[in-house]
N, C-alpha and C. Protein backbone atom coordinates (compact mmCIF):
# COMPACT_ATOMS: atom_id res chain seq x y z
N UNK A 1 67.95 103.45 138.06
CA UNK A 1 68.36 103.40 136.67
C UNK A 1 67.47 102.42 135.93
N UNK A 2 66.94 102.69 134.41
CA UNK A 2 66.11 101.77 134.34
C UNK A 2 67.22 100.90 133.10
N UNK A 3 66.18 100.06 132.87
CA UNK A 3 66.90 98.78 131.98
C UNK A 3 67.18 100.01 130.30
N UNK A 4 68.22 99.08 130.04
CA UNK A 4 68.45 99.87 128.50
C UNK A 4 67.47 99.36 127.72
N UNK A 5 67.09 99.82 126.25
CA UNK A 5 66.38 99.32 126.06
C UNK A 5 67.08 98.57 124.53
N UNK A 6 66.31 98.35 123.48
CA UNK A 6 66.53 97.33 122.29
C UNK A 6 67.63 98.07 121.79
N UNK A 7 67.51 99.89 121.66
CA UNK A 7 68.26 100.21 120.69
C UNK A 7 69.66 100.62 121.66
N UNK A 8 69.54 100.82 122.48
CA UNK A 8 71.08 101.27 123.84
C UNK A 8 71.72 100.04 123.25
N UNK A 9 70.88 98.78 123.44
CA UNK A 9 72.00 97.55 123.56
C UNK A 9 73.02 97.62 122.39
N UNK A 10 71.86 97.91 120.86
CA UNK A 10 72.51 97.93 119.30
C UNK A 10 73.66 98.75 119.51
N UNK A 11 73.18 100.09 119.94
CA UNK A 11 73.84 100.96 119.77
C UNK A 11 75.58 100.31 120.34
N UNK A 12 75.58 99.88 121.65
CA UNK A 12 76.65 99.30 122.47
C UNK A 12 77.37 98.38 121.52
N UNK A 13 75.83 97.22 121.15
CA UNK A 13 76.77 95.98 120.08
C UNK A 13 77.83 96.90 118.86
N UNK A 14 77.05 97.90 118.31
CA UNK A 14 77.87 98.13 117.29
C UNK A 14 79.16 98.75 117.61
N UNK A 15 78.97 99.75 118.75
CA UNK A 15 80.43 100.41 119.01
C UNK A 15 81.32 99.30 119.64
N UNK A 16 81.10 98.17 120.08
CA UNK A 16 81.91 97.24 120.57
C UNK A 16 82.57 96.38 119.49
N UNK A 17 81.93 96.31 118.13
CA UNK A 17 82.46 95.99 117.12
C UNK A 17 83.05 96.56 116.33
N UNK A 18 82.66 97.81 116.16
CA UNK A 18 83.47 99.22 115.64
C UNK A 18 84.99 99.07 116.73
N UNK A 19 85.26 99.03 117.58
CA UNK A 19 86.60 99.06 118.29
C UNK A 19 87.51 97.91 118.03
N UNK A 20 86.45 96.62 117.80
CA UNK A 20 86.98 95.49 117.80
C UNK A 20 87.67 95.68 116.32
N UNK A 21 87.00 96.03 115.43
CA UNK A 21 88.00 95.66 113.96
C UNK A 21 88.94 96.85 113.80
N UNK A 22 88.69 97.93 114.60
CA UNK A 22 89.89 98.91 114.52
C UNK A 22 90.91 98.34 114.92
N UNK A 23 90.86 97.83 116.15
CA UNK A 23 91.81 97.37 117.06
C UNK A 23 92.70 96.54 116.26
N UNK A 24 92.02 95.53 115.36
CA UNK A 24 92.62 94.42 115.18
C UNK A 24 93.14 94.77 114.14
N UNK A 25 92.78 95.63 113.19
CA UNK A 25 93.17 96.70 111.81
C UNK A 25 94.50 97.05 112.48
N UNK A 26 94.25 97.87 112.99
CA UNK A 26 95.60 98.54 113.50
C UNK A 26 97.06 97.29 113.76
N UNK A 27 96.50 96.32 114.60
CA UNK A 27 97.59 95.52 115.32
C UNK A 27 97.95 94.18 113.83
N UNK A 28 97.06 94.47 113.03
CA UNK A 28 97.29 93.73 111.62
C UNK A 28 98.39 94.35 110.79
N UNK A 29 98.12 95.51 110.73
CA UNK A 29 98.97 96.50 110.05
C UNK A 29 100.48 96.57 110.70
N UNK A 30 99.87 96.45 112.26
CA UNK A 30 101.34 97.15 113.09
C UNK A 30 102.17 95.98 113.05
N UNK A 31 101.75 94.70 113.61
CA UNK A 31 102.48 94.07 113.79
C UNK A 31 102.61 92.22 113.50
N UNK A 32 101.65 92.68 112.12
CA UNK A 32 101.38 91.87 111.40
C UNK A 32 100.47 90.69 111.58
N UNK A 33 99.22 89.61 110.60
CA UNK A 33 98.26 89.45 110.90
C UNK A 33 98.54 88.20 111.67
N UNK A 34 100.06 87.26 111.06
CA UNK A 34 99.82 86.14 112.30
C UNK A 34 100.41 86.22 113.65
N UNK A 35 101.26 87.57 114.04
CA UNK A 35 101.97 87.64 115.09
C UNK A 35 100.66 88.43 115.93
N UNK A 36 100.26 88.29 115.90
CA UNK A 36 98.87 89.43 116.49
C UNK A 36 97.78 88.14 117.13
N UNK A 37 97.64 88.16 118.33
CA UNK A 37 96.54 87.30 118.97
C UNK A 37 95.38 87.98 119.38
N UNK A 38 94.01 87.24 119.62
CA UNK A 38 92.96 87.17 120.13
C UNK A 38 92.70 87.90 120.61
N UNK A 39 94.05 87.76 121.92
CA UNK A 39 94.06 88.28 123.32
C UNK A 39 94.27 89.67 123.26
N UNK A 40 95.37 90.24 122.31
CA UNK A 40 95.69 91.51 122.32
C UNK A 40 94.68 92.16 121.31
N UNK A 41 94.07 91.85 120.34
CA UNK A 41 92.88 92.76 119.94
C UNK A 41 92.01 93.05 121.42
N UNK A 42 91.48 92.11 121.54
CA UNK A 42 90.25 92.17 122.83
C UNK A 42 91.26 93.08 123.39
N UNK A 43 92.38 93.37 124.13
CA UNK A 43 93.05 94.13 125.09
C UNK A 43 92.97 95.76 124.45
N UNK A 44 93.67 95.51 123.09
CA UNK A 44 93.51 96.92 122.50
C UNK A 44 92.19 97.28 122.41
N UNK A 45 91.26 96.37 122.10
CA UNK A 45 89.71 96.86 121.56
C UNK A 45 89.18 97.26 123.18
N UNK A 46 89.64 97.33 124.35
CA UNK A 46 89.25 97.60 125.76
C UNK A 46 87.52 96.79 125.90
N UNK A 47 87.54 95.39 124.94
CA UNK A 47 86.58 94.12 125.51
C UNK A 47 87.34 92.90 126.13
N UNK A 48 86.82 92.11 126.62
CA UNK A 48 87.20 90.70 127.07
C UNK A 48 87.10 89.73 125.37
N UNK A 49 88.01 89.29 125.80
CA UNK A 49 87.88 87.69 124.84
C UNK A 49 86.55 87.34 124.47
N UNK A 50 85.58 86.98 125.53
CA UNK A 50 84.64 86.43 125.39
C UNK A 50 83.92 86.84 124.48
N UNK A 51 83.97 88.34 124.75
CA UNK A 51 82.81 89.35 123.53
C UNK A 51 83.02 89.45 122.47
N UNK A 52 84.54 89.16 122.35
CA UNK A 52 84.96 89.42 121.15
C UNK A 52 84.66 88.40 120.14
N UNK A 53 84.67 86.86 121.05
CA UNK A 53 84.30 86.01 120.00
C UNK A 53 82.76 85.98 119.91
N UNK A 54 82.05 86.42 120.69
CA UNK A 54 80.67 86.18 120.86
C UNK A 54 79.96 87.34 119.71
N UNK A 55 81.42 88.09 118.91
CA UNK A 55 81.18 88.88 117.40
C UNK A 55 81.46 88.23 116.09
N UNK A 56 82.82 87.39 116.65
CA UNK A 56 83.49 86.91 115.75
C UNK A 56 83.96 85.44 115.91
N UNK A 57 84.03 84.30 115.27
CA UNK A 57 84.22 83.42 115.82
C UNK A 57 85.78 83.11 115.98
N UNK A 58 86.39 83.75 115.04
CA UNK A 58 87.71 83.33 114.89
C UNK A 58 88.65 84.86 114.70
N UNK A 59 89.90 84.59 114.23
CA UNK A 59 90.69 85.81 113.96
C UNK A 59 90.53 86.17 112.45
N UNK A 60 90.29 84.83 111.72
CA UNK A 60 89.80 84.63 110.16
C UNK A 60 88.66 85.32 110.29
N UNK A 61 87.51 84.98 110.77
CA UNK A 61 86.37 85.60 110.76
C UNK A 61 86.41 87.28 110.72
N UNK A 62 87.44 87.67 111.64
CA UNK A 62 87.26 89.42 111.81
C UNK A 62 87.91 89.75 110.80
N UNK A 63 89.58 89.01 110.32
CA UNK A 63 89.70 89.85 108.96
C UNK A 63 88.81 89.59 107.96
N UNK A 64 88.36 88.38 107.72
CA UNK A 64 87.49 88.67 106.61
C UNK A 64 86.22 89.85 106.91
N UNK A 65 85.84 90.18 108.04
CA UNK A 65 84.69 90.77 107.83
C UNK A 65 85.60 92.64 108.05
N UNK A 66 86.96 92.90 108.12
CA UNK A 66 87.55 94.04 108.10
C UNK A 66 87.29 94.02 106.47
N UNK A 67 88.02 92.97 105.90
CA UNK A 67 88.19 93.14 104.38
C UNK A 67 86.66 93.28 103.03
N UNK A 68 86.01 92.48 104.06
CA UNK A 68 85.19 92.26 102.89
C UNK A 68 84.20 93.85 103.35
N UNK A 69 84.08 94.76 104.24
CA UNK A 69 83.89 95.90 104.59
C UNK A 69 83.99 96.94 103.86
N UNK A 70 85.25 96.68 103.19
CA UNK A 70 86.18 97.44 102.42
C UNK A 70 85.64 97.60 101.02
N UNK A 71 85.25 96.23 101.03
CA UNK A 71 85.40 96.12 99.46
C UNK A 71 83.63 96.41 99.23
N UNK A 72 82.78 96.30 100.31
CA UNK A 72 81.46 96.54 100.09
C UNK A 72 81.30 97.94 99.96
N UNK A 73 81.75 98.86 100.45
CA UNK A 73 81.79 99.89 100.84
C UNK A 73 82.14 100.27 99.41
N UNK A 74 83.32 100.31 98.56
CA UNK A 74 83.24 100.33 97.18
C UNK A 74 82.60 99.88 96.46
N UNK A 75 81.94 98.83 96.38
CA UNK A 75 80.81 98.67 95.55
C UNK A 75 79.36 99.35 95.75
N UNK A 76 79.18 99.74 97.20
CA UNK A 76 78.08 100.47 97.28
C UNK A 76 78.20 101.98 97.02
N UNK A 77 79.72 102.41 96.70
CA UNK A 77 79.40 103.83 96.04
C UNK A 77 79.71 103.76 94.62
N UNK A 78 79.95 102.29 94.14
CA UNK A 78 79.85 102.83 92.46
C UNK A 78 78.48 102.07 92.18
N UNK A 79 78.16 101.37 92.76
CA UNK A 79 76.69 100.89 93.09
C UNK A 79 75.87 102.26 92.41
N UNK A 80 76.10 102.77 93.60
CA UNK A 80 74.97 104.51 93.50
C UNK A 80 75.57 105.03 92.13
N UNK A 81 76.98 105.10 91.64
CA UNK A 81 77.28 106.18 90.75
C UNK A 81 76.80 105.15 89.03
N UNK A 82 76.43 104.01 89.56
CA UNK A 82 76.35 103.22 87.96
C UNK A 82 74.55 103.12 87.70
N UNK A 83 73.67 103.72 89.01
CA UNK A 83 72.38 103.64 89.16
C UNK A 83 72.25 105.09 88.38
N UNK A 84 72.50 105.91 88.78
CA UNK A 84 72.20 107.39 88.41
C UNK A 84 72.18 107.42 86.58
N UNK A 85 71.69 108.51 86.21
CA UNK A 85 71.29 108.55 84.78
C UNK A 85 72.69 109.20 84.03
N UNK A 86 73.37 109.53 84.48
CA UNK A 86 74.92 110.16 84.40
C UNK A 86 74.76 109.22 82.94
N UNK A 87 75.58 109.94 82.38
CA UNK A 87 76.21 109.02 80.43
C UNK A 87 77.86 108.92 81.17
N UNK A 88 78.72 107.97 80.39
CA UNK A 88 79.76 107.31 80.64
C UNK A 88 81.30 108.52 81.25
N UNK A 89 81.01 109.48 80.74
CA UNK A 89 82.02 110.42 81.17
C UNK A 89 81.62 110.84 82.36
N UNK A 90 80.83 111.25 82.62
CA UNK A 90 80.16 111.98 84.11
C UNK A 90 80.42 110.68 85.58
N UNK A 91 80.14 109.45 84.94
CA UNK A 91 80.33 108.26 85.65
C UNK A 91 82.02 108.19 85.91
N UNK A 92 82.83 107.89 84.87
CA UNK A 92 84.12 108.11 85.15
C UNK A 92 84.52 108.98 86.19
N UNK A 93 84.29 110.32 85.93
CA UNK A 93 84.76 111.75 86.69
C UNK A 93 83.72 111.17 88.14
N UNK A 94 82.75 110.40 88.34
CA UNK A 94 82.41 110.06 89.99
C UNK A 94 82.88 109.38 90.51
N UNK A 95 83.55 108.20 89.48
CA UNK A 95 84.49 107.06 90.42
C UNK A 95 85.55 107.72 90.08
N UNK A 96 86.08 108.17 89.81
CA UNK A 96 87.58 109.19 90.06
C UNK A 96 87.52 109.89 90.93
N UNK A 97 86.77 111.14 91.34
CA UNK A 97 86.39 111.70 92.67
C UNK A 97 85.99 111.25 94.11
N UNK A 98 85.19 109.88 93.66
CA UNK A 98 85.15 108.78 94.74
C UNK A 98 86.26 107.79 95.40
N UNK A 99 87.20 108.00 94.46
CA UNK A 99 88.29 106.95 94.82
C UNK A 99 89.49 107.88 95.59
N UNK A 100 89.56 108.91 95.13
CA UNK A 100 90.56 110.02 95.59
C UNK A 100 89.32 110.49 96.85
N UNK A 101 88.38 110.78 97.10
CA UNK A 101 87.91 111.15 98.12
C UNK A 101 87.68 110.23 99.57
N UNK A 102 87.32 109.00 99.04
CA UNK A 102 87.69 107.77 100.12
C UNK A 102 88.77 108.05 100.59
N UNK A 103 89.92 108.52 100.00
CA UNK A 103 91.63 107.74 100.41
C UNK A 103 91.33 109.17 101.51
N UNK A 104 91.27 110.53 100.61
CA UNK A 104 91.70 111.64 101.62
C UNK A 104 90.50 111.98 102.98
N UNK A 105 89.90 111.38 102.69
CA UNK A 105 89.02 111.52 103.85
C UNK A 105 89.53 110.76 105.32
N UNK A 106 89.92 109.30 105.00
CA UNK A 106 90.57 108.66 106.23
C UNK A 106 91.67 107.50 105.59
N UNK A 107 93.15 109.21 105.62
CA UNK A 107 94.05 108.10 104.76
C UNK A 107 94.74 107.14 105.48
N UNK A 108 94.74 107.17 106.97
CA UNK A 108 95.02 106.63 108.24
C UNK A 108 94.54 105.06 107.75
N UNK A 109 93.31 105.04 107.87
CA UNK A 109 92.56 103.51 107.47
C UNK A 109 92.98 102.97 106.24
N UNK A 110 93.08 103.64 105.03
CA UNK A 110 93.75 103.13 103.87
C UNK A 110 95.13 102.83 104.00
N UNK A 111 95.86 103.60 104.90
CA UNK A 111 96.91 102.50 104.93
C UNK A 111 97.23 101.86 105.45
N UNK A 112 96.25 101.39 106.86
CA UNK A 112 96.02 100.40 107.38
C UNK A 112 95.71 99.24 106.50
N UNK A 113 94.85 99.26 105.74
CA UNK A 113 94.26 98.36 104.59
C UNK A 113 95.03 97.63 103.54
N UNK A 114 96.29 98.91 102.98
CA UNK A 114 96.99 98.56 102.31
C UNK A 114 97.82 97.81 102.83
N UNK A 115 98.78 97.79 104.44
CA UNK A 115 99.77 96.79 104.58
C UNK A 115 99.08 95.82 105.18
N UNK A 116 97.99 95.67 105.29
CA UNK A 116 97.21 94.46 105.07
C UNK A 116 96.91 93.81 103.64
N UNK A 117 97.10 94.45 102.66
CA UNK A 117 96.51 93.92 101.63
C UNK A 117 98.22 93.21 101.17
N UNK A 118 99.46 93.84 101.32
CA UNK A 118 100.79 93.29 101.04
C UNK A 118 101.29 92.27 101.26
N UNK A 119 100.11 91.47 102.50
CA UNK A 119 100.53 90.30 103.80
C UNK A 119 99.67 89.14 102.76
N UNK A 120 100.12 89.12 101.71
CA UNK A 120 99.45 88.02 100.91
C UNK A 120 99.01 86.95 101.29
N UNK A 121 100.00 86.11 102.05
CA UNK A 121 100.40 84.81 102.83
C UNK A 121 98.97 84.74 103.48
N UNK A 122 98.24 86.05 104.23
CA UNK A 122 97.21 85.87 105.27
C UNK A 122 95.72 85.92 104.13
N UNK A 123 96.03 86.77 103.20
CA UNK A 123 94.77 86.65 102.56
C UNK A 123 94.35 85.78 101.41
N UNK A 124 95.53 84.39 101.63
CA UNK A 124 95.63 83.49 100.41
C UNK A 124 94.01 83.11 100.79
N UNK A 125 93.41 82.51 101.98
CA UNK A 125 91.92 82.20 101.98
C UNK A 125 90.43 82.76 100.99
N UNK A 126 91.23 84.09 101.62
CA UNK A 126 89.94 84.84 100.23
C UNK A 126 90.43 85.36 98.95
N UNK A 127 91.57 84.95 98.50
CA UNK A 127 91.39 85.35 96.65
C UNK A 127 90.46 84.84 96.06
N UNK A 128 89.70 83.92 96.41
CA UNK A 128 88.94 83.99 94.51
C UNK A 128 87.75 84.51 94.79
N UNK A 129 87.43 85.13 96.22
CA UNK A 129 86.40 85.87 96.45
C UNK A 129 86.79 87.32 96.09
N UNK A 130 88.15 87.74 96.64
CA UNK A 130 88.41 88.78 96.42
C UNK A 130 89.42 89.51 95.16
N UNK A 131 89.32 87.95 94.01
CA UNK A 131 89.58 87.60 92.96
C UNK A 131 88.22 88.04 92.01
N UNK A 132 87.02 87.25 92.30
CA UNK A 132 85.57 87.70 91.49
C UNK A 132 85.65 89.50 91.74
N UNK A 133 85.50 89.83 93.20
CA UNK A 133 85.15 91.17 93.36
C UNK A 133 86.04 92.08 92.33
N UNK A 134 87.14 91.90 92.14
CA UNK A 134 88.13 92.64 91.53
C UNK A 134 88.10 92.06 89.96
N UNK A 135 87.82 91.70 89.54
CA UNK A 135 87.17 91.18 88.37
C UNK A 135 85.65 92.08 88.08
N UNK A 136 85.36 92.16 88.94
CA UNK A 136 83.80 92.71 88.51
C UNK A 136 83.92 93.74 88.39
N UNK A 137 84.87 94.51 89.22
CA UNK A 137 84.97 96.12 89.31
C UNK A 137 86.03 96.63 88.20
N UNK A 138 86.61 95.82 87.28
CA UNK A 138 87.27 95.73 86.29
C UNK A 138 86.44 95.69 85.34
N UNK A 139 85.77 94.81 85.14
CA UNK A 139 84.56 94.21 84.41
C UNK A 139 83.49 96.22 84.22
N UNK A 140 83.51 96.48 85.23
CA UNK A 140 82.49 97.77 85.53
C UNK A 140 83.31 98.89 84.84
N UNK A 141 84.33 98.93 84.84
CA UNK A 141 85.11 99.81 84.65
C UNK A 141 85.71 99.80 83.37
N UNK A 142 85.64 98.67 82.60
CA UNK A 142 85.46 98.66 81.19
C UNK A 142 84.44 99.11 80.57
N UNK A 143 83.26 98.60 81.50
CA UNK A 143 82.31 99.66 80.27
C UNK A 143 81.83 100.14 80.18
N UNK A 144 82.65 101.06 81.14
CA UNK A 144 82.78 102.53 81.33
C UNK A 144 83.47 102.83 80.17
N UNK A 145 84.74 102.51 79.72
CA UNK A 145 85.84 102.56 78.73
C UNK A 145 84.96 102.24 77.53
N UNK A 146 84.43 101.21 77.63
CA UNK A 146 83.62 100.51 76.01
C UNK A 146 82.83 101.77 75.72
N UNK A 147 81.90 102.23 76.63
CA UNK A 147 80.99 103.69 76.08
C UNK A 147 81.50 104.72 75.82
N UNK A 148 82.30 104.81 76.63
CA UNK A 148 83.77 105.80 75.98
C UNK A 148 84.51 106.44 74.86
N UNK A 149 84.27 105.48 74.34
CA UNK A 149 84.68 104.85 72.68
C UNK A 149 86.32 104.52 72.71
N UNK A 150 86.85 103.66 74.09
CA UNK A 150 88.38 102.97 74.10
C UNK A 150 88.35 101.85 72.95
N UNK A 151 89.63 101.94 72.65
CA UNK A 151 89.79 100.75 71.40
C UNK A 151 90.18 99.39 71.80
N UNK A 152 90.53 99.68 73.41
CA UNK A 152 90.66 98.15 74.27
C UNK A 152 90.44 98.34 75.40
N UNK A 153 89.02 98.29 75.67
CA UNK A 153 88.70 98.89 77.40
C UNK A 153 88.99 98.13 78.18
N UNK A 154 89.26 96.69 78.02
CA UNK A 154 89.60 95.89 79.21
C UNK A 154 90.76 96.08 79.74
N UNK A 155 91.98 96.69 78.75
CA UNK A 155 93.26 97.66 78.85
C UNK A 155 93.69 98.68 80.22
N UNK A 156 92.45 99.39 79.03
CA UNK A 156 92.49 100.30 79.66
C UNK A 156 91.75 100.52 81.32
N UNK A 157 90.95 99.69 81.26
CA UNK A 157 90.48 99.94 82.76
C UNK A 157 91.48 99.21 83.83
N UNK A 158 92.72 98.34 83.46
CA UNK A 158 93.43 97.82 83.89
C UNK A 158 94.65 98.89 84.24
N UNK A 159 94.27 99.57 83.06
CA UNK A 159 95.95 100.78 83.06
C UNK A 159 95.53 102.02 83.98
N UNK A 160 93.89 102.30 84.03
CA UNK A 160 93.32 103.31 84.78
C UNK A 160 93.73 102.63 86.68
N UNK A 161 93.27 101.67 86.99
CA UNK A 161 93.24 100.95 88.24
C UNK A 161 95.00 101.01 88.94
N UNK A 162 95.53 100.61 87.52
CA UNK A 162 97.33 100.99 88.07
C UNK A 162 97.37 102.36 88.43
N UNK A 163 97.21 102.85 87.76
CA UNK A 163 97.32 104.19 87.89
C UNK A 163 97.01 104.82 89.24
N UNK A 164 95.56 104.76 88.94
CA UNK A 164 95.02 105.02 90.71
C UNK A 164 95.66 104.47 91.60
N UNK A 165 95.94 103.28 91.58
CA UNK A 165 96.38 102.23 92.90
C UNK A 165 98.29 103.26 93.04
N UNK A 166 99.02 103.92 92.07
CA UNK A 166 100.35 103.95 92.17
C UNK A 166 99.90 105.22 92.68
N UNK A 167 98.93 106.38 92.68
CA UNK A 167 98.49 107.69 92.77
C UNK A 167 98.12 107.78 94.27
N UNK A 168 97.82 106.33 94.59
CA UNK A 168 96.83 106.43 96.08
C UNK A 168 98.35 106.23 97.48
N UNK A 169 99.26 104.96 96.45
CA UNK A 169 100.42 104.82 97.22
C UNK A 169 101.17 105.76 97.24
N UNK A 170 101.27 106.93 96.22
CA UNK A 170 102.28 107.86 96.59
C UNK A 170 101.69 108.81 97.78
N UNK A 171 100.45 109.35 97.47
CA UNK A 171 99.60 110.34 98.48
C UNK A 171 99.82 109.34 99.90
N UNK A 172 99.77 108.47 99.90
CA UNK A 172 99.64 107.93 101.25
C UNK A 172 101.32 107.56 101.96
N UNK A 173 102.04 108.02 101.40
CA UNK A 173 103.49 108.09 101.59
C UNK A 173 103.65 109.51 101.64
N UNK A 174 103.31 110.31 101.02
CA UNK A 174 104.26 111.88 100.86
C UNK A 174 102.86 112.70 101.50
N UNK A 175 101.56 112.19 101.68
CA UNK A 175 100.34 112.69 102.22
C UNK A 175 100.15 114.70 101.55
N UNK A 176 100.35 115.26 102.95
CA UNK A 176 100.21 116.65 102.25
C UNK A 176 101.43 117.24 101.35
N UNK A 177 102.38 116.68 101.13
CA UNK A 177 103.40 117.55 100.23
C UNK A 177 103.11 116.42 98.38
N UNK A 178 101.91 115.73 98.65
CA UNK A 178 101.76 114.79 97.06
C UNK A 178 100.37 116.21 96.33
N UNK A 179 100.87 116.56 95.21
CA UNK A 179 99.64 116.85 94.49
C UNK A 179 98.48 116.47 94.12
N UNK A 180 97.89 116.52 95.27
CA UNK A 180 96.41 115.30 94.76
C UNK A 180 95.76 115.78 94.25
N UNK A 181 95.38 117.79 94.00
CA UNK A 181 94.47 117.80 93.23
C UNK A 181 94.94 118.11 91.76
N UNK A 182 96.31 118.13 91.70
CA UNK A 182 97.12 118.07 90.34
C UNK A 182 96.82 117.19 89.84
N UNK A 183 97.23 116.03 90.39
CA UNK A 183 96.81 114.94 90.18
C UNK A 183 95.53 114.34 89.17
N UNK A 184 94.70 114.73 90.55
CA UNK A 184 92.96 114.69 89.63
C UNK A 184 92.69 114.86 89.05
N UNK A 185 93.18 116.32 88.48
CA UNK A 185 92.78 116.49 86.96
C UNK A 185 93.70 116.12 86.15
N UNK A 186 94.99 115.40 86.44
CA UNK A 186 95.86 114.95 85.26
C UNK A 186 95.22 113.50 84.83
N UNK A 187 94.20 112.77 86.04
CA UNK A 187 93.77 111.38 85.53
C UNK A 187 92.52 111.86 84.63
N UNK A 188 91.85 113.01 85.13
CA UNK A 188 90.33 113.10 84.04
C UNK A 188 91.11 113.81 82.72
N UNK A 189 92.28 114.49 82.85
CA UNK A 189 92.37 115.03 81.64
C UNK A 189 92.86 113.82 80.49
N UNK A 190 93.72 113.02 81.35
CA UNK A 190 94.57 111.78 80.55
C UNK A 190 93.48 110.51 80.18
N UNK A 191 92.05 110.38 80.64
CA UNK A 191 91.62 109.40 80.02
C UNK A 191 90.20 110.12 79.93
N UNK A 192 90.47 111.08 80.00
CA UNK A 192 88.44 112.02 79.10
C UNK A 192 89.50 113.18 78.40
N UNK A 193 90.07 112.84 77.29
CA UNK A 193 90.67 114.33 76.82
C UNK A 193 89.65 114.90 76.18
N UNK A 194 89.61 116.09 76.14
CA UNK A 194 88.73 116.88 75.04
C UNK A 194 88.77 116.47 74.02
């Protein structure tokens, strides 16, 4: 057998970290982030302790890098949709399709995410990081609204975000019996009317 080579190893590092934040996603969600040890991610993630810290240094360390995952991952697809030459309506209708298409693609992980995001107490460390981020994407999403021609886009991109966020919790509760693509077009029809 010969030696692996540079990319076998990557390949290994990454799926060993890919298991590791599932693992710990899951047992965050299941059974909440401070009753949940070290020991039992590494057990669920089927690594040793050792490896696990030799990814992560701490239990802080992995949620922050589950969370801040999350939130990169949304900025790198309105990233792409605020680069493109699209005018302000076409942009809307991509982060509307993008936000409903994230959830239904893997609504499993979103609501993993979400009863992580409820456990306030654990993510008091990163609000004003994850205070700026949510500010900015507010900030983005106004002016979207400002080109729009809204008469208070900071409002409204606040009333759009409820919206979504109450649209994403019902689908992820009632899953296939929620109207999601009713839905979709009741948010583009209710804030792009003809």
């Amino acid at each position: 057998m010969s030696p692996r080579t540079k990319e076998q190893f990557e390949e290994i590092r990454r799926k060993s970290i890919e298991a590791i934040k599932n693992a710990a996603l899951e047992l965050f969600a299941r059974n909440g982030y401070k009753s949940t040890s070290i020991s039992q991610i590494a057990r669920e993630a089927g690594v040793s302790k050792g490896l696990l810290y030799n990814y992560f240094d701490s239990k802080e360390a992995l949620l922050h890098d589950i969370i801040m995952a999350a939130v990169d991952m949304g900025e790198e697809l309105m990233g792409q949709i605020l680069s493109s030459k699209a005018d302000a309506a076409e942009q809307f209708q991509s982060m509307t399709e993008m936000a409903f298409s994230i959830v239904q693609k893997d609504i499993h992980y979103w609501k993993l995410m979400t009863s992580l995001a409820f456990q306030t107490d654990v993510l008091a460390g990163f609000m004003p990081e994850l205070k700026k981020k949510q500010e900015e994407a507010v900030a983005t999403m106004a002016d979207i609204f400002r080109r729009l021609g809204a008469e208070q886009p900071e409002q409204e991109a606040l009333f759009y975000g409820a919206v979504m966020d109450g649209i994403m919790l019902h689908y992820m509760q009632m899953e296939e019996n929620y109207p999601i693509e009713e839905m979709k077009a009741f948010v583009r029809k209710r804030f792009l009317p003809d």
